[in-house]
PDB file of N, CA and C in Angstrom:
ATOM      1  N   UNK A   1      -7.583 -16.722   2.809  1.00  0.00           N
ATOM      2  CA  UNK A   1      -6.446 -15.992   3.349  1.00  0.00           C
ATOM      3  C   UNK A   1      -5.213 -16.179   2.468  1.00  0.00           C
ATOM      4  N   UNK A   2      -5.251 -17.345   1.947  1.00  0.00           N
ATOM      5  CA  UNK A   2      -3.838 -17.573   1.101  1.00  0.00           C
ATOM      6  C   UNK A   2      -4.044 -16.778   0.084  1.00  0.00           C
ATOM      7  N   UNK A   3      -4.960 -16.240  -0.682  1.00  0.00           N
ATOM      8  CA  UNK A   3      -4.652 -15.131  -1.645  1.00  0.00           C
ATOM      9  C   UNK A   3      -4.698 -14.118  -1.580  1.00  0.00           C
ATOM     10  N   UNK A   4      -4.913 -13.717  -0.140  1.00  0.00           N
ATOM     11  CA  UNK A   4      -4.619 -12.373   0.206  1.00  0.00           C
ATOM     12  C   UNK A   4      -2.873 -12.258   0.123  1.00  0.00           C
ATOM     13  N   UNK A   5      -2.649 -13.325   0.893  1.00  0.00           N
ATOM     14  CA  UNK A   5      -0.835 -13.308   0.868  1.00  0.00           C
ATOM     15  C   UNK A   5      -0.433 -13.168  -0.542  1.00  0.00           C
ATOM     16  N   UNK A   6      -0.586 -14.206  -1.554  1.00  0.00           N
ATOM     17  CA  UNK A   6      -0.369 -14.376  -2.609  1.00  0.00           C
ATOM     18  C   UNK A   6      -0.288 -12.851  -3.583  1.00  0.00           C
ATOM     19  N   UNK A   7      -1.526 -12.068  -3.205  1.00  0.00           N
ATOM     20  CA  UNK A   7      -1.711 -11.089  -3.786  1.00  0.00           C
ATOM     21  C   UNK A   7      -0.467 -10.194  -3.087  1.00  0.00           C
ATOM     22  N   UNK A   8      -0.005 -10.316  -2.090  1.00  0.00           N
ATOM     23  CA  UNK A   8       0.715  -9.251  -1.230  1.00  0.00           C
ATOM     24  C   UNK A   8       2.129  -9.512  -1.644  1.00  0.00           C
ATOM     25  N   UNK A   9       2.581 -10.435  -1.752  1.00  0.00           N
ATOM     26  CA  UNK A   9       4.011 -11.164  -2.345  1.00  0.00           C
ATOM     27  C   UNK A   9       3.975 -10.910  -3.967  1.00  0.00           C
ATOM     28  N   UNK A  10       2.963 -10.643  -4.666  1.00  0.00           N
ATOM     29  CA  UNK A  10       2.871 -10.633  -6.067  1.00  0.00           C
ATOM     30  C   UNK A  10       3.440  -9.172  -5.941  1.00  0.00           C
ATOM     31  N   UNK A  11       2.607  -8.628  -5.570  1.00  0.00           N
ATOM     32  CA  UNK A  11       2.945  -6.882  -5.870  1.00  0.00           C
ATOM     33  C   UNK A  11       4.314  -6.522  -4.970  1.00  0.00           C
ATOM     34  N   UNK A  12       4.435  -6.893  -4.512  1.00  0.00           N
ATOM     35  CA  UNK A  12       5.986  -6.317  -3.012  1.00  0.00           C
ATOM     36  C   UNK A  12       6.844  -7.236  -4.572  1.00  0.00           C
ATOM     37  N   UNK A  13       7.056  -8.316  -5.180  1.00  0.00           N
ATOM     38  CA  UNK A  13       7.613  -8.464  -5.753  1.00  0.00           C
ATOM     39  C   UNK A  13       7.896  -8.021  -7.471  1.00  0.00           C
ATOM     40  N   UNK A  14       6.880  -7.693  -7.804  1.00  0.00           N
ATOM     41  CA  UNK A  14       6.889  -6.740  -8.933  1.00  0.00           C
ATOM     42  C   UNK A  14       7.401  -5.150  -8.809  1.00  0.00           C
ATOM     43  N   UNK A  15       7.300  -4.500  -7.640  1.00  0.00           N
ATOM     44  CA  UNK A  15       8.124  -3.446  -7.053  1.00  0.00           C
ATOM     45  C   UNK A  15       9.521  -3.643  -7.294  1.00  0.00           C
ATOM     46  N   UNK A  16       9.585  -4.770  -6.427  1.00  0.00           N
ATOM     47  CA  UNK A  16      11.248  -5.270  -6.500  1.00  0.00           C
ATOM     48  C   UNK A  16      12.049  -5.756  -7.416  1.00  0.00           C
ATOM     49  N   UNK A  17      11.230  -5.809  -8.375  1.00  0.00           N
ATOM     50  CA  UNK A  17      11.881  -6.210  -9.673  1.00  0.00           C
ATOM     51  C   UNK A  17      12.474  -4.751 -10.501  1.00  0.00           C
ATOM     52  N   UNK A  18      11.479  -3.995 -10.081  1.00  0.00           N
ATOM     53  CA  UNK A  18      12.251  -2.437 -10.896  1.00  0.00           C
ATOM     54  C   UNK A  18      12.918  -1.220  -9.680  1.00  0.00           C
ATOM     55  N   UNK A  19      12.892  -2.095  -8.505  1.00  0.00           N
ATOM     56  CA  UNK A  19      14.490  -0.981  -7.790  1.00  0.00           C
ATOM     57  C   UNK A  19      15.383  -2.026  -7.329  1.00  0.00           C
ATOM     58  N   UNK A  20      16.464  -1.123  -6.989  1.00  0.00           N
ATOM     59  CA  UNK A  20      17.929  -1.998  -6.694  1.00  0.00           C
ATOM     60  C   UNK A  20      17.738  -1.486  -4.964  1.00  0.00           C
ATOM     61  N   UNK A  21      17.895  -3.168  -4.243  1.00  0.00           N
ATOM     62  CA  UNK A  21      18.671  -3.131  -3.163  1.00  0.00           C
ATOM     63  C   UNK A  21      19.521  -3.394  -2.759  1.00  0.00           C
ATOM     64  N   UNK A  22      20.076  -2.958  -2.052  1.00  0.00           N
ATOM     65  CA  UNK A  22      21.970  -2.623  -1.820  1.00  0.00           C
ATOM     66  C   UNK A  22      22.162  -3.890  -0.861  1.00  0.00           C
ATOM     67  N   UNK A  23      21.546  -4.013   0.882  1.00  0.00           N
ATOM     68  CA  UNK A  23      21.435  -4.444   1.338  1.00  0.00           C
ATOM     69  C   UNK A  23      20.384  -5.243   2.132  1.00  0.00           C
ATOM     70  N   UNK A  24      20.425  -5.813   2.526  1.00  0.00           N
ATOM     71  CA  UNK A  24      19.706  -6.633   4.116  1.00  0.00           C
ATOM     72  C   UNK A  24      18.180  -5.912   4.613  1.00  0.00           C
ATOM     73  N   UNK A  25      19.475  -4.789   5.338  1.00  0.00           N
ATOM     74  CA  UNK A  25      18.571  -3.509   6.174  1.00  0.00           C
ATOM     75  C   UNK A  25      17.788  -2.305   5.381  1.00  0.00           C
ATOM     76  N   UNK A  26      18.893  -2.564   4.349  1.00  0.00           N
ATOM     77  CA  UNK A  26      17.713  -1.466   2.880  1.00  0.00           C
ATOM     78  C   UNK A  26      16.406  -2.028   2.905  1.00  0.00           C
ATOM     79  N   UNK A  27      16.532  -3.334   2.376  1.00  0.00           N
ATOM     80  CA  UNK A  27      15.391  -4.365   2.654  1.00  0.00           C
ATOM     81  C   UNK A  27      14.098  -4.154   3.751  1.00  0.00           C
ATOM     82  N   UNK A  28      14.639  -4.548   5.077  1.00  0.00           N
ATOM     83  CA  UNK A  28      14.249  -4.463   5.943  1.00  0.00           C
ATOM     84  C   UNK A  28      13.045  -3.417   6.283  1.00  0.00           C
ATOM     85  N   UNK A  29      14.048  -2.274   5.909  1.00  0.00           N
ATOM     86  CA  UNK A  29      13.812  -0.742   6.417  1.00  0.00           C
ATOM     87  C   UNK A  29      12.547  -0.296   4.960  1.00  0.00           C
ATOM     88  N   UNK A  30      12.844  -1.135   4.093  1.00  0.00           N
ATOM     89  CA  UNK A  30      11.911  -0.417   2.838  1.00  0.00           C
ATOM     90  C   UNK A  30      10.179  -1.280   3.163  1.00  0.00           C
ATOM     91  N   UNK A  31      10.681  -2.309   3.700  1.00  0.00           N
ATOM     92  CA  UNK A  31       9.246  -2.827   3.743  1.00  0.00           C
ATOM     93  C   UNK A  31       8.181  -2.345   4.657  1.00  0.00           C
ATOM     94  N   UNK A  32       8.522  -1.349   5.610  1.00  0.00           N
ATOM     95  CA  UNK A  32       7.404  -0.246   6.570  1.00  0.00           C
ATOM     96  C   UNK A  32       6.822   0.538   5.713  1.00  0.00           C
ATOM     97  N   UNK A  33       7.683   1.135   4.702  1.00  0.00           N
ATOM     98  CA  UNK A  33       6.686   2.413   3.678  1.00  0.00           C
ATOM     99  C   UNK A  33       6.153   1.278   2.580  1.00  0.00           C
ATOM    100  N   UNK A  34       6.199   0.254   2.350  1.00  0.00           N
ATOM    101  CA  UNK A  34       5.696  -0.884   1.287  1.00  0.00           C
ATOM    102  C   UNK A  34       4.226  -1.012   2.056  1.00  0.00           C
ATOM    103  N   UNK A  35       3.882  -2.076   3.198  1.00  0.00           N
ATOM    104  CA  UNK A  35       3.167  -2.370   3.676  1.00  0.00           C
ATOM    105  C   UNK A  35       2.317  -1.391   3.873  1.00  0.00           C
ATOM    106  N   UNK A  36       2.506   0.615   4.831  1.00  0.00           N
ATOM    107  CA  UNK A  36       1.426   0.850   4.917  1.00  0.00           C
ATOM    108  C   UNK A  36       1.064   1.368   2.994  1.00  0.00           C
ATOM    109  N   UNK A  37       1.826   1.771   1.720  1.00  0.00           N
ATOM    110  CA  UNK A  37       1.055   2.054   0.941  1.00  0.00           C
ATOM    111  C   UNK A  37       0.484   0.788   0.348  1.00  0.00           C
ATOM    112  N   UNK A  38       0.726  -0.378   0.569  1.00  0.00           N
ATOM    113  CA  UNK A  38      -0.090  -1.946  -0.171  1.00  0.00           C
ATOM    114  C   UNK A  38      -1.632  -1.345   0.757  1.00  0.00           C
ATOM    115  N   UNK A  39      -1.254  -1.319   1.953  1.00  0.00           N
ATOM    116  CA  UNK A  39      -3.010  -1.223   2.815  1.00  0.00           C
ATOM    117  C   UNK A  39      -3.868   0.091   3.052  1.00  0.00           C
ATOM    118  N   UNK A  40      -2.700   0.922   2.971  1.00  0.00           N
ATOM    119  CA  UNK A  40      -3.127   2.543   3.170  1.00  0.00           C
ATOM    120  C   UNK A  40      -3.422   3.614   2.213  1.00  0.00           C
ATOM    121  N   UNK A  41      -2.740   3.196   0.772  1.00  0.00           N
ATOM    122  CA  UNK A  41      -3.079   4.142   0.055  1.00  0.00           C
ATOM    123  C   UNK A  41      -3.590   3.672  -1.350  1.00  0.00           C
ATOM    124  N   UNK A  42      -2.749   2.147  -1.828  1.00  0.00           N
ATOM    125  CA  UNK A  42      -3.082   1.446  -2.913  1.00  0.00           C
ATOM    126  C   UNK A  42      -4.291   1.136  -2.855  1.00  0.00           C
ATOM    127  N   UNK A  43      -5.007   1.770  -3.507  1.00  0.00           N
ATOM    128  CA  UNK A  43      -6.638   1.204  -3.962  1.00  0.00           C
ATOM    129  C   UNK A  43      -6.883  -0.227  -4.692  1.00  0.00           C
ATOM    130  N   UNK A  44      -7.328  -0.734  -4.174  1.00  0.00           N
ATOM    131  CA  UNK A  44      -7.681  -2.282  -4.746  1.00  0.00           C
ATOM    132  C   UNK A  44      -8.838  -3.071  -5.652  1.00  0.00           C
ATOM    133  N   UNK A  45      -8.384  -2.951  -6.884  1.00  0.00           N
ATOM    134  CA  UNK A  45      -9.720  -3.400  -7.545  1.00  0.00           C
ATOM    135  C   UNK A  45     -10.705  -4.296  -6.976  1.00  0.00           C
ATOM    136  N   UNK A  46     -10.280  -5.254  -6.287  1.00  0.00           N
ATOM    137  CA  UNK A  46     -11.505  -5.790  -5.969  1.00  0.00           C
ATOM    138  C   UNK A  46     -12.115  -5.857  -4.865  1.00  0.00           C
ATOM    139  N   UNK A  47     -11.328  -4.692  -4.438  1.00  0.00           N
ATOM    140  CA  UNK A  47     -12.213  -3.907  -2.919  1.00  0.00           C
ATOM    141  C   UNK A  47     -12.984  -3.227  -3.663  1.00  0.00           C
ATOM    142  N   UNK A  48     -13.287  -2.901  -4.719  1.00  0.00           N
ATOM    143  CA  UNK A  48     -14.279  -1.779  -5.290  1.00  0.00           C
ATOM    144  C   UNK A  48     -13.454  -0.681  -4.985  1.00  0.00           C
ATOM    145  N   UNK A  49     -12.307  -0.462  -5.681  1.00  0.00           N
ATOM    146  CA  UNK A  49     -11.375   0.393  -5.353  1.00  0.00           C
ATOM    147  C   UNK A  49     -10.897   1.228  -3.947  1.00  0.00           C
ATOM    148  N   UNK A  50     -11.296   0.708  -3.314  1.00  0.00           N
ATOM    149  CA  UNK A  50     -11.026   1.087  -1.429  1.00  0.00           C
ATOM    150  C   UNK A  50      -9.567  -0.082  -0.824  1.00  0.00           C
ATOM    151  N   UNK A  51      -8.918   1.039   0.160  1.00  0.00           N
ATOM    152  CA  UNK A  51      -7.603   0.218   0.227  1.00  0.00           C
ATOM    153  C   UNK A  51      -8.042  -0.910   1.586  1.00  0.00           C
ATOM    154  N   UNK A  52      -6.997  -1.836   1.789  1.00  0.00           N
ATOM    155  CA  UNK A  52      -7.342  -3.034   2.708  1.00  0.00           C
ATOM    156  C   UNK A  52      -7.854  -1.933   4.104  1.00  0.00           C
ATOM    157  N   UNK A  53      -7.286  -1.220   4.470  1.00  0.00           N
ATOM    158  CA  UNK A  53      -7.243  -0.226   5.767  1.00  0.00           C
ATOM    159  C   UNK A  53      -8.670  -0.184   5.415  1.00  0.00           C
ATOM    160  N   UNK A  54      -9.522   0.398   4.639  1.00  0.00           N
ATOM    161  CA  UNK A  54     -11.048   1.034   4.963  1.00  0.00           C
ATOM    162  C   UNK A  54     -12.199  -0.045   4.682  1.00  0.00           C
ATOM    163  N   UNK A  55     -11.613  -1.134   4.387  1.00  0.00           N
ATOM    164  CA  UNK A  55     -12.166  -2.054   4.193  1.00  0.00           C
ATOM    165  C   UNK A  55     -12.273  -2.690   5.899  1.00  0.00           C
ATOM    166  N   UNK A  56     -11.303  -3.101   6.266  1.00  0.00           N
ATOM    167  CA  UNK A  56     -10.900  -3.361   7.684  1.00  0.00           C
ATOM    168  C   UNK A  56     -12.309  -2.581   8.480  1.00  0.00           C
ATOM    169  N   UNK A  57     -11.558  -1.595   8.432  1.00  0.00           N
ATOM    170  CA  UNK A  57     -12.109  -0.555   9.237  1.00  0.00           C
ATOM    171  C   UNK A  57     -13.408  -0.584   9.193  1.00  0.00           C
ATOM    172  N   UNK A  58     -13.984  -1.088   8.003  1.00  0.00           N
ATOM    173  CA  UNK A  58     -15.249  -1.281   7.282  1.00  0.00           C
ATOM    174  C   UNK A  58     -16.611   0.210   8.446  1.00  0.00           C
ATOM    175  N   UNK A  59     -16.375   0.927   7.281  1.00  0.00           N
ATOM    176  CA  UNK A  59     -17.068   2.333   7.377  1.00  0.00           C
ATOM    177  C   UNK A  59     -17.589   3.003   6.147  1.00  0.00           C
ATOM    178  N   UNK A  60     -17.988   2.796   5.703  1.00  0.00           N
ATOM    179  CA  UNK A  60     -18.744   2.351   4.445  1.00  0.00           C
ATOM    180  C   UNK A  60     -20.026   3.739   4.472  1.00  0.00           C
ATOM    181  N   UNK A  61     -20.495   3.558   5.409  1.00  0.00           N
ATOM    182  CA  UNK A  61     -21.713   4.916   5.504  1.00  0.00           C
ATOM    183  C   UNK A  61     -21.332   6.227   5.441  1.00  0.00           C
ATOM    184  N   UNK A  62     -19.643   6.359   5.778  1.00  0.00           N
ATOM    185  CA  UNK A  62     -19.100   7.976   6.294  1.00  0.00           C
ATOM    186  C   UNK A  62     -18.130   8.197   5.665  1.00  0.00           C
ATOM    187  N   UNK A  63     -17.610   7.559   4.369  1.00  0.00           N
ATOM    188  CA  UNK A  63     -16.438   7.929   3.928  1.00  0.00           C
ATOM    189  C   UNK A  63     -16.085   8.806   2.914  1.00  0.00           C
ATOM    190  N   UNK A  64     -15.357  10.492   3.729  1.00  0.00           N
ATOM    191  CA  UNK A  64     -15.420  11.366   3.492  1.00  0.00           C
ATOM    192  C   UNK A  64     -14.031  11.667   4.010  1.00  0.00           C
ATOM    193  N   UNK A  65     -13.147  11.798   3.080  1.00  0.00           N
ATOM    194  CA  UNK A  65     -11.712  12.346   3.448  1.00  0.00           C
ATOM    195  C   UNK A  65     -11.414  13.589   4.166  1.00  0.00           C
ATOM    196  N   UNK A  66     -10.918  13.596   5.222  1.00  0.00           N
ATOM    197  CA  UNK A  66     -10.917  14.493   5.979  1.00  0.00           C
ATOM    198  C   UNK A  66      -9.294  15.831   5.811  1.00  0.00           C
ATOM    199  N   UNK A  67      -8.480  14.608   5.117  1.00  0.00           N
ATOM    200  CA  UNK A  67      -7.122  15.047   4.818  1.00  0.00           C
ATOM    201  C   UNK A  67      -6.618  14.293   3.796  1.00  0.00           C
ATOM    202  N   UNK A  68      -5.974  14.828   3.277  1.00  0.00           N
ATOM    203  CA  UNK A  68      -5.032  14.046   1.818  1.00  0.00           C
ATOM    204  C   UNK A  68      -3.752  14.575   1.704  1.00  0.00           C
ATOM    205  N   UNK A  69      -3.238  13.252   1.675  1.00  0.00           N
ATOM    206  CA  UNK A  69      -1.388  13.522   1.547  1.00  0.00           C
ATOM    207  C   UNK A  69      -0.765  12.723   0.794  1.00  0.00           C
ATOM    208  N   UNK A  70      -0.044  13.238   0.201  1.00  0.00           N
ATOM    209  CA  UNK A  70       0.348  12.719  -1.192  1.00  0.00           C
ATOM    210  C   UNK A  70       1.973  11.554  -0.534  1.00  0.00           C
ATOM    211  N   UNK A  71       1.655  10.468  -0.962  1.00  0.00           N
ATOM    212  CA  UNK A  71       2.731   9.857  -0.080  1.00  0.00           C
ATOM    213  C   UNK A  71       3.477   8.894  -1.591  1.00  0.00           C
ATOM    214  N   UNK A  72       4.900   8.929  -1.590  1.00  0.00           N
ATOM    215  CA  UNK A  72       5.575   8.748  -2.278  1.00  0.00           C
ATOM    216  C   UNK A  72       6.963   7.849  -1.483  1.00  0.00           C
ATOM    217  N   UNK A  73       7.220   7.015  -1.987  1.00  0.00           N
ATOM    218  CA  UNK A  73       8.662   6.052  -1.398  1.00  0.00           C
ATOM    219  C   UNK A  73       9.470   4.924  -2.857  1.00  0.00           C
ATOM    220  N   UNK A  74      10.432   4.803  -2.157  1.00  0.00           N
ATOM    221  CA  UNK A  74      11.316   3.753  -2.888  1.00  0.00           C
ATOM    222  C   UNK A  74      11.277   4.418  -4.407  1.00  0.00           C
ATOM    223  N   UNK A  75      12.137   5.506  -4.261  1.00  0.00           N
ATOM    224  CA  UNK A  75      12.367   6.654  -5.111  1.00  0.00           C
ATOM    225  C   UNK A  75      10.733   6.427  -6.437  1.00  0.00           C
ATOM    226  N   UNK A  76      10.189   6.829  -6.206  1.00  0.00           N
ATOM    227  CA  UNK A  76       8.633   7.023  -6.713  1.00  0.00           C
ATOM    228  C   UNK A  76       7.771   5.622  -7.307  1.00  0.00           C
ATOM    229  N   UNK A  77       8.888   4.485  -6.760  1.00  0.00           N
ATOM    230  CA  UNK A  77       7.805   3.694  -7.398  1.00  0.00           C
ATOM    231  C   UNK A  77       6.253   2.628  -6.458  1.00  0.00           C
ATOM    232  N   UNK A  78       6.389   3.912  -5.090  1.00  0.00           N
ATOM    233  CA  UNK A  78       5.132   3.477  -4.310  1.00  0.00           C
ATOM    234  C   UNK A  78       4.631   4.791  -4.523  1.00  0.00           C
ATOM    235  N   UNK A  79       3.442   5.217  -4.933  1.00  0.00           N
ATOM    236  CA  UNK A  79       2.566   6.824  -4.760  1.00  0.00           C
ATOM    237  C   UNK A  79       1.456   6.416  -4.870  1.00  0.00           C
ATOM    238  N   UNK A  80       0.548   7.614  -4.246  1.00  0.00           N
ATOM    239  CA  UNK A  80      -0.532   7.577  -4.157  1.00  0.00           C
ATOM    240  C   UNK A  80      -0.636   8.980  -3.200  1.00  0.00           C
ATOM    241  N   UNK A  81      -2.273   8.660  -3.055  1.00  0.00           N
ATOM    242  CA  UNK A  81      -2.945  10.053  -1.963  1.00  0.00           C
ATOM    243  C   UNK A  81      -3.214   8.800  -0.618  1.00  0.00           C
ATOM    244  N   UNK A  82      -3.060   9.350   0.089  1.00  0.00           N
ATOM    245  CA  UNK A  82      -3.201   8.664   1.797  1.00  0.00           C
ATOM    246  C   UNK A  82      -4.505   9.647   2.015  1.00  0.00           C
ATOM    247  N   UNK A  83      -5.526   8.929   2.133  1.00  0.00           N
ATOM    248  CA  UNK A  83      -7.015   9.494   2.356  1.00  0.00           C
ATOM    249  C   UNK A  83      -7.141   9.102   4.197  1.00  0.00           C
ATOM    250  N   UNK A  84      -7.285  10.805   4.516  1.00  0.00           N
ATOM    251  CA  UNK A  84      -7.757   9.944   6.141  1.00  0.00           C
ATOM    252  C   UNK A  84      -8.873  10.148   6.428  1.00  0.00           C
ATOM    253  N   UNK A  85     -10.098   9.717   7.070  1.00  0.00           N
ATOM    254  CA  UNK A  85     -11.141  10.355   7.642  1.00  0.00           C
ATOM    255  C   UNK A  85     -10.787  10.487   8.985  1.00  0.00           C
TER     256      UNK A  85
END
């Protein structure tokens, strides 16, 4: 479990190294669109490129995108496609 964290604090902090926050609540408020693209859209190498969410979810027999949305935050430096089944 500790390098799951480790891994999660590595990347939320390499983000944060290339935008400026103003405040507190900038802060605050930026880490909801951080968290779901770290689990929801960031593909993870050593998930075998699948994000923490479908791993979780672990569905493995049916995974077939049903919708795709292109999700973008913290002026473009979170993107990706948000795959839903």
């Amino acid at each position: 479990m500790n390098g799951k964290v480790e891994r999660f604090f590595g990347t939320l902090k390499s983000k944060l190294d290339r935008w400026e926050v103003d405040s507190l609540q900038q802060l605050n408020d930026a880490l909801v669109p951080f968290r779901f693209w770290y689990n929801h859209v960031r593909p993870h190498r050593n998930l075998d490129g699948r994000t923490p969410a479908e791993v979780w979810k672990d569905d493995d027999l049916d995974f077939r995108p049903r919708t795709e949305s292109w999700f973008a935050a913290w002026d473009g430096l979170l993107t990706g496609y948000y795959l839903r089944v």
